[in-house]
N, C-alpha and C. Protein backbone atom coordinates (compact mmCIF):
# COMPACT_ATOMS: atom_id res chain seq x y z
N UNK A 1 0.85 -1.17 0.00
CA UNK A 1 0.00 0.00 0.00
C UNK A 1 0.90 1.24 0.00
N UNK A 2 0.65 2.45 -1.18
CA UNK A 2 1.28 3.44 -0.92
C UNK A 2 0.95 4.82 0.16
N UNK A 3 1.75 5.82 0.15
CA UNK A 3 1.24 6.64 0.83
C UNK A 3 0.07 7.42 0.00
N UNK A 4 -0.31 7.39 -0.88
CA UNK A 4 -1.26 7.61 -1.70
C UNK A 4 -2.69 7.03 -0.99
N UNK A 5 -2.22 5.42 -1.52
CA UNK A 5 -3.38 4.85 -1.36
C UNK A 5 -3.79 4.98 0.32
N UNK A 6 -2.79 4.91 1.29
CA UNK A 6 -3.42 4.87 2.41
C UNK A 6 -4.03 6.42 2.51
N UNK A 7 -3.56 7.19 2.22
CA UNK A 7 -4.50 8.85 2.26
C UNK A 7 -6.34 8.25 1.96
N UNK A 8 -6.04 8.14 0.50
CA UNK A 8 -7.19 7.73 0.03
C UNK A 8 -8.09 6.84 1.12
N UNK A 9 -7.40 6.16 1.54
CA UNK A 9 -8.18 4.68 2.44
C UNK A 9 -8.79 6.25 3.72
N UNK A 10 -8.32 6.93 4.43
CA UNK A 10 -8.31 7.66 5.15
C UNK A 10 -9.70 8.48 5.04
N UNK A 11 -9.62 9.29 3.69
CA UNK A 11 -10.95 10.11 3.22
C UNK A 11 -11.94 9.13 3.18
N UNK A 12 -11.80 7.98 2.44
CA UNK A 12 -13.26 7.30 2.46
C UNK A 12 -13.42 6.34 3.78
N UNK A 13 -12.52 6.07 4.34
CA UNK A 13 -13.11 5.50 5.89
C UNK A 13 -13.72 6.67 6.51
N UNK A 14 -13.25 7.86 6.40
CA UNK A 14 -13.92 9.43 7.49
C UNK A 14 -15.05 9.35 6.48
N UNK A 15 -15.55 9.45 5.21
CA UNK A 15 -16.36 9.81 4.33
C UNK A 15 -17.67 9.18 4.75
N UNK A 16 -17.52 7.93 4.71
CA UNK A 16 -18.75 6.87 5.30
C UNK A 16 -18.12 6.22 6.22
N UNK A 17 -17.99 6.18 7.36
CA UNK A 17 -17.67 4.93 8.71
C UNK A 17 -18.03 4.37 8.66
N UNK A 18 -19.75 4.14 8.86
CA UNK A 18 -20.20 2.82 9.47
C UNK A 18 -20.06 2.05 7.94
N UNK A 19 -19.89 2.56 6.77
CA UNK A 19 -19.05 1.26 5.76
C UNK A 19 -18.35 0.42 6.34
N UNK A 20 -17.21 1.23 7.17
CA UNK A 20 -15.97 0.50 7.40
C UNK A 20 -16.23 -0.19 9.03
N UNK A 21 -16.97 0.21 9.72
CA UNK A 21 -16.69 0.36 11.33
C UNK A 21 -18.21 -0.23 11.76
N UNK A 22 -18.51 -1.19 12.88
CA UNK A 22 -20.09 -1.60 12.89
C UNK A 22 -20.83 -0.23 13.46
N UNK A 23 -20.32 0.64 13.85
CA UNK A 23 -21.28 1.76 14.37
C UNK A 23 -21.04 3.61 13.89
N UNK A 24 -19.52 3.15 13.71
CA UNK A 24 -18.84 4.52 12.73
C UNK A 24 -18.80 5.61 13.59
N UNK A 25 -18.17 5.52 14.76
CA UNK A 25 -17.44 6.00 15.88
C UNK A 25 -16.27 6.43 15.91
N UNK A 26 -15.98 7.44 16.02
CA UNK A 26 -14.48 8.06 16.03
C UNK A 26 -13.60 7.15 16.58
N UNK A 27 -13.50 5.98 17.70
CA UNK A 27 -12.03 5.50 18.24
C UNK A 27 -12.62 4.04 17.50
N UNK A 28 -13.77 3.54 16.77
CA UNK A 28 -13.85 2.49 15.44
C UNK A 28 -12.82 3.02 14.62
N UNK A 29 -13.35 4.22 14.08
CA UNK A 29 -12.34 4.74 12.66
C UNK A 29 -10.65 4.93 12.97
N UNK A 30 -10.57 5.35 13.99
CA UNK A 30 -9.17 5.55 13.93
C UNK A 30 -8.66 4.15 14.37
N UNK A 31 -9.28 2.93 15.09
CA UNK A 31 -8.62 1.68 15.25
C UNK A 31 -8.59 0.74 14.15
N UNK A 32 -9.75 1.37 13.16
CA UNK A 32 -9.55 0.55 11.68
C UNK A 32 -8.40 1.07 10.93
N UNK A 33 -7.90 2.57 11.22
CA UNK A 33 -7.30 3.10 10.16
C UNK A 33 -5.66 2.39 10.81
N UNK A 34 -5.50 2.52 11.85
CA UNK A 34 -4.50 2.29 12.93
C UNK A 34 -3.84 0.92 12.41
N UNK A 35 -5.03 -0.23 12.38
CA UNK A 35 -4.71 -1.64 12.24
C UNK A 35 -4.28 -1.70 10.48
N UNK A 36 -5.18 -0.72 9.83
CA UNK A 36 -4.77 -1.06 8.52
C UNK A 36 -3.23 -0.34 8.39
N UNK A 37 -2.75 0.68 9.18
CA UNK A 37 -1.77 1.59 9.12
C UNK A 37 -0.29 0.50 9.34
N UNK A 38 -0.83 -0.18 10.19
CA UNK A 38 0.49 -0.79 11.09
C UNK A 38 0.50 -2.13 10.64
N UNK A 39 -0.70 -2.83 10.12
CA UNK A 39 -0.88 -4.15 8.81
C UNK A 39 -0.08 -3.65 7.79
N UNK A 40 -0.24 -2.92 6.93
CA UNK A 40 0.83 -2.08 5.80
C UNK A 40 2.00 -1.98 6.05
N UNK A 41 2.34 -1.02 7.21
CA UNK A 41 3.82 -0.88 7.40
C UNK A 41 4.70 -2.46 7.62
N UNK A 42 3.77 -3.27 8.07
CA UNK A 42 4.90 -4.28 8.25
C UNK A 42 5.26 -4.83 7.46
N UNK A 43 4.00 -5.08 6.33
CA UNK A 43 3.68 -6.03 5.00
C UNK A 43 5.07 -5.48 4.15
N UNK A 44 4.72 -4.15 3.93
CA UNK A 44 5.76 -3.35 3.00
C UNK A 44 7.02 -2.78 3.94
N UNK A 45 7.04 -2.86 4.96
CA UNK A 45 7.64 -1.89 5.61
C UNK A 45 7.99 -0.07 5.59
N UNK A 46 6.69 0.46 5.36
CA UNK A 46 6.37 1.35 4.71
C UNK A 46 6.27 2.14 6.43
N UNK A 47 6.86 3.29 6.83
CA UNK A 47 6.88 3.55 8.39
C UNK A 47 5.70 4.49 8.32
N UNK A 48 5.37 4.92 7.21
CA UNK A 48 4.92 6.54 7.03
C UNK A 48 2.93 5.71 6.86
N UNK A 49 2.93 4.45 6.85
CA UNK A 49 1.52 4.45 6.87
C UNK A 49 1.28 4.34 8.31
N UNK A 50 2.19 4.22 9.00
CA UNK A 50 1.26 4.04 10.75
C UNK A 50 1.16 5.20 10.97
N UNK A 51 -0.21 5.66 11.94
CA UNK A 51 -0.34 7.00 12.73
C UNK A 51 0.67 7.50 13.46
N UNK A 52 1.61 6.80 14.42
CA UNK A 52 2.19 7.45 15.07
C UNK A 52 3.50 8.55 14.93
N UNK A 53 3.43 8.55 13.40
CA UNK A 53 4.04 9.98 13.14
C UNK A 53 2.95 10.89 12.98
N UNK A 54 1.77 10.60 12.72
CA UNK A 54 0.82 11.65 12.79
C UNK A 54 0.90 12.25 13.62
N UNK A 55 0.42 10.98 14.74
CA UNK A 55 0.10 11.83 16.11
C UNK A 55 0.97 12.70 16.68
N UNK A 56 2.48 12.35 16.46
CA UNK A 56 3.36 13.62 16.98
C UNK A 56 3.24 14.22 16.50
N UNK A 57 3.11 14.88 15.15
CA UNK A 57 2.80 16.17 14.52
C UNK A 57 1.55 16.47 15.21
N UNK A 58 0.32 16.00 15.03
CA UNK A 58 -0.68 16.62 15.89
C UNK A 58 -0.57 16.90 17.07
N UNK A 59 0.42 16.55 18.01
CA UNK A 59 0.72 16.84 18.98
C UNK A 59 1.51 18.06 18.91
N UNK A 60 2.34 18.24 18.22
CA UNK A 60 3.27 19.77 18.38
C UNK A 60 1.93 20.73 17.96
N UNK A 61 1.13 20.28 17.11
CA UNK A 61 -0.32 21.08 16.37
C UNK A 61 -0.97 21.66 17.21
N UNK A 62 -1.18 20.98 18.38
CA UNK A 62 -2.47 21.00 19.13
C UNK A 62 -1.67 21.48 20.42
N UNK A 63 -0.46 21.87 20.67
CA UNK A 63 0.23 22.24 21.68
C UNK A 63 0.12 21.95 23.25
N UNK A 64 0.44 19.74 22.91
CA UNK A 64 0.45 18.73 23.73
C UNK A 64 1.51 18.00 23.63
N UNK A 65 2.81 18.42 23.08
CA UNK A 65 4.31 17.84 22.67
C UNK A 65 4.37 17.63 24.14
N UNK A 66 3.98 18.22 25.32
CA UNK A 66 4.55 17.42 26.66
C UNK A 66 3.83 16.23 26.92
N UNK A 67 2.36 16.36 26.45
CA UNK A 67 2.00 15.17 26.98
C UNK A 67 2.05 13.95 25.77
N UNK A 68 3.06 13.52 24.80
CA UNK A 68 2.86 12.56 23.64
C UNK A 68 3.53 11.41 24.54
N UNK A 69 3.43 10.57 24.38
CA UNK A 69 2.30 10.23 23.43
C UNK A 69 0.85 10.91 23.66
N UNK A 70 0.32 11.72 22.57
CA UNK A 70 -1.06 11.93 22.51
C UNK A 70 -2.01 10.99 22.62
N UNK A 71 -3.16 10.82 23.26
CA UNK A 71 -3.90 10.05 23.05
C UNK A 71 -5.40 10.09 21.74
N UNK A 72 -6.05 8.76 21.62
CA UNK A 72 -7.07 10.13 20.59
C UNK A 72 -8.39 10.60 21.81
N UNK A 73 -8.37 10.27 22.54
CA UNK A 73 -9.41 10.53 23.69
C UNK A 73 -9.00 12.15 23.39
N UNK A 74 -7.84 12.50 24.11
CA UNK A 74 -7.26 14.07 23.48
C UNK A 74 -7.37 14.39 22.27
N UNK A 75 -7.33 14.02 21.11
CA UNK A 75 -7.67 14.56 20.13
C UNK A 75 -9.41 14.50 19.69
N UNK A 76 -10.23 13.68 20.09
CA UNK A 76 -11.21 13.58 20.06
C UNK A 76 -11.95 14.75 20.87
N UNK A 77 -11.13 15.23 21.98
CA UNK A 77 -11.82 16.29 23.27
C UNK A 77 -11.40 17.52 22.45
N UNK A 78 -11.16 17.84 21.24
CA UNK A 78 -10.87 18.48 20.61
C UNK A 78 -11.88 19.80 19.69
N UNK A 79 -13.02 18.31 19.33
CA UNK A 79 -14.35 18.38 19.06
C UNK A 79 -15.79 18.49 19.68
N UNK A 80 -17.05 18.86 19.24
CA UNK A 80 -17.57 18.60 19.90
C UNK A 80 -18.28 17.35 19.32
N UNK A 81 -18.32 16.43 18.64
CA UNK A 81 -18.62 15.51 18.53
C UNK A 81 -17.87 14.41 17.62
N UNK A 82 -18.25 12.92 17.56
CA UNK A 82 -17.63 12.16 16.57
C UNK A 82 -17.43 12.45 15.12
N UNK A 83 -18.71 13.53 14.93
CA UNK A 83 -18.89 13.33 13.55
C UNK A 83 -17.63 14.31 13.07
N UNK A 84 -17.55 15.56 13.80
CA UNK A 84 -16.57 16.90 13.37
C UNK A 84 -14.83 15.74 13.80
N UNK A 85 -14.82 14.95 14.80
CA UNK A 85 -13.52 14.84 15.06
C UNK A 85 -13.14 13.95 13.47
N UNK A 86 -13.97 12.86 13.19
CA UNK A 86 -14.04 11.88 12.12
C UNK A 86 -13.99 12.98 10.56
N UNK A 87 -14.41 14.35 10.43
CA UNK A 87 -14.72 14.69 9.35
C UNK A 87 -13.03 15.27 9.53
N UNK A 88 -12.65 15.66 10.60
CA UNK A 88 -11.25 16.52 10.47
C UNK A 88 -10.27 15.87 9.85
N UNK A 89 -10.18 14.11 10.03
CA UNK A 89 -8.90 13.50 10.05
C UNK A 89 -8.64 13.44 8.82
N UNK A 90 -9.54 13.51 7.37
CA UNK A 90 -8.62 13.64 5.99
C UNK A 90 -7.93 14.68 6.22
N UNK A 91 -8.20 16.13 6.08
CA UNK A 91 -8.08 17.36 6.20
C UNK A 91 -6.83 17.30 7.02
N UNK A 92 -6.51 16.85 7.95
CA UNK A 92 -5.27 16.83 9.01
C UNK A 92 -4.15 16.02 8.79
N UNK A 93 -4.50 14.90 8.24
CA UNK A 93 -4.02 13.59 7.58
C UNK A 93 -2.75 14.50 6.06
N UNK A 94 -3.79 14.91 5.25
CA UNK A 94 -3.07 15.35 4.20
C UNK A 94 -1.95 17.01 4.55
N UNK A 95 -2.60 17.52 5.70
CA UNK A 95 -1.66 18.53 5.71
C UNK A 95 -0.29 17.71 6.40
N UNK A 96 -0.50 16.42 7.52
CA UNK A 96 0.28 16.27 7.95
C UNK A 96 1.67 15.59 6.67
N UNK A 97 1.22 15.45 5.78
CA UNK A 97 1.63 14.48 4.48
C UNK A 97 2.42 15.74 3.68
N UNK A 98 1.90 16.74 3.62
CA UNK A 98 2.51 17.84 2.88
C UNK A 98 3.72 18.38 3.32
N UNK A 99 3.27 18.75 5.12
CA UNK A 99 4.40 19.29 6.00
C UNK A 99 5.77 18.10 6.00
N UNK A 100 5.20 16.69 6.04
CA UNK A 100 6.25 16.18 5.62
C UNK A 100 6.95 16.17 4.53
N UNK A 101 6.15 15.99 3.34
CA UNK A 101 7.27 16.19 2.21
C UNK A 101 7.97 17.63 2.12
N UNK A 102 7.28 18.57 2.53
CA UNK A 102 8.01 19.95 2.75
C UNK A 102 9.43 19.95 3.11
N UNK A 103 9.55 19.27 4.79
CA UNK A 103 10.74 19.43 5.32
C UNK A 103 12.02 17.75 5.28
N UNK A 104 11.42 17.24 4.14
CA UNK A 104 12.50 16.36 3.50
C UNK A 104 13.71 17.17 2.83
């Protein structure tokens, strides 16, 4: 899986959840995206599909670099509901993707 395709996988898991998730719950979506993130990286050894470079960037983002590991309970308390935290993560996902290729 590329970093492409996992973006993509990202927008349409946030797009429709309960497609992907039995109830389409913000800590469903991010544990589907998580398992598919860290299934990939091992398959390919691809580092950049697991979240946890996300989450440190969202963590310097959200100005919680003391407390990282971030949790998503914290990023979820972010919002006021599943639906806004679930609609953010393409949107956050791809800037976090940009800022990286930026500072390569």
């Amino acid at each position: 899986m590329t970093k492409i395709q996992f973006h993509e996988l990202v927008y349409y898991v946030c797009k429709r959840p309960k497609m992907y998730t039995p109830a389409g719950s913000f800590f469903e979506v991010v544990s589907f995206l998580e398992g598919l993130g860290a299934g990939a990286g091992i398959q390919n050894n691809n580092a950049h599909l697991k979240f946890t470079p996300f989450m440190q960037w969202m963590a310097r983002r959200l100005d919680k670099v003391a407390n990282f590991p971030m949790s998503w309970q914290e990023f979820r308390d972010v919002y006021p509901s599943d639906k806004e935290a679930i609609a953010s993560l393409p949107g956050l996902y791809d800037d976090f993707l940009n800022d990286r290729d930026l500072n390569k």
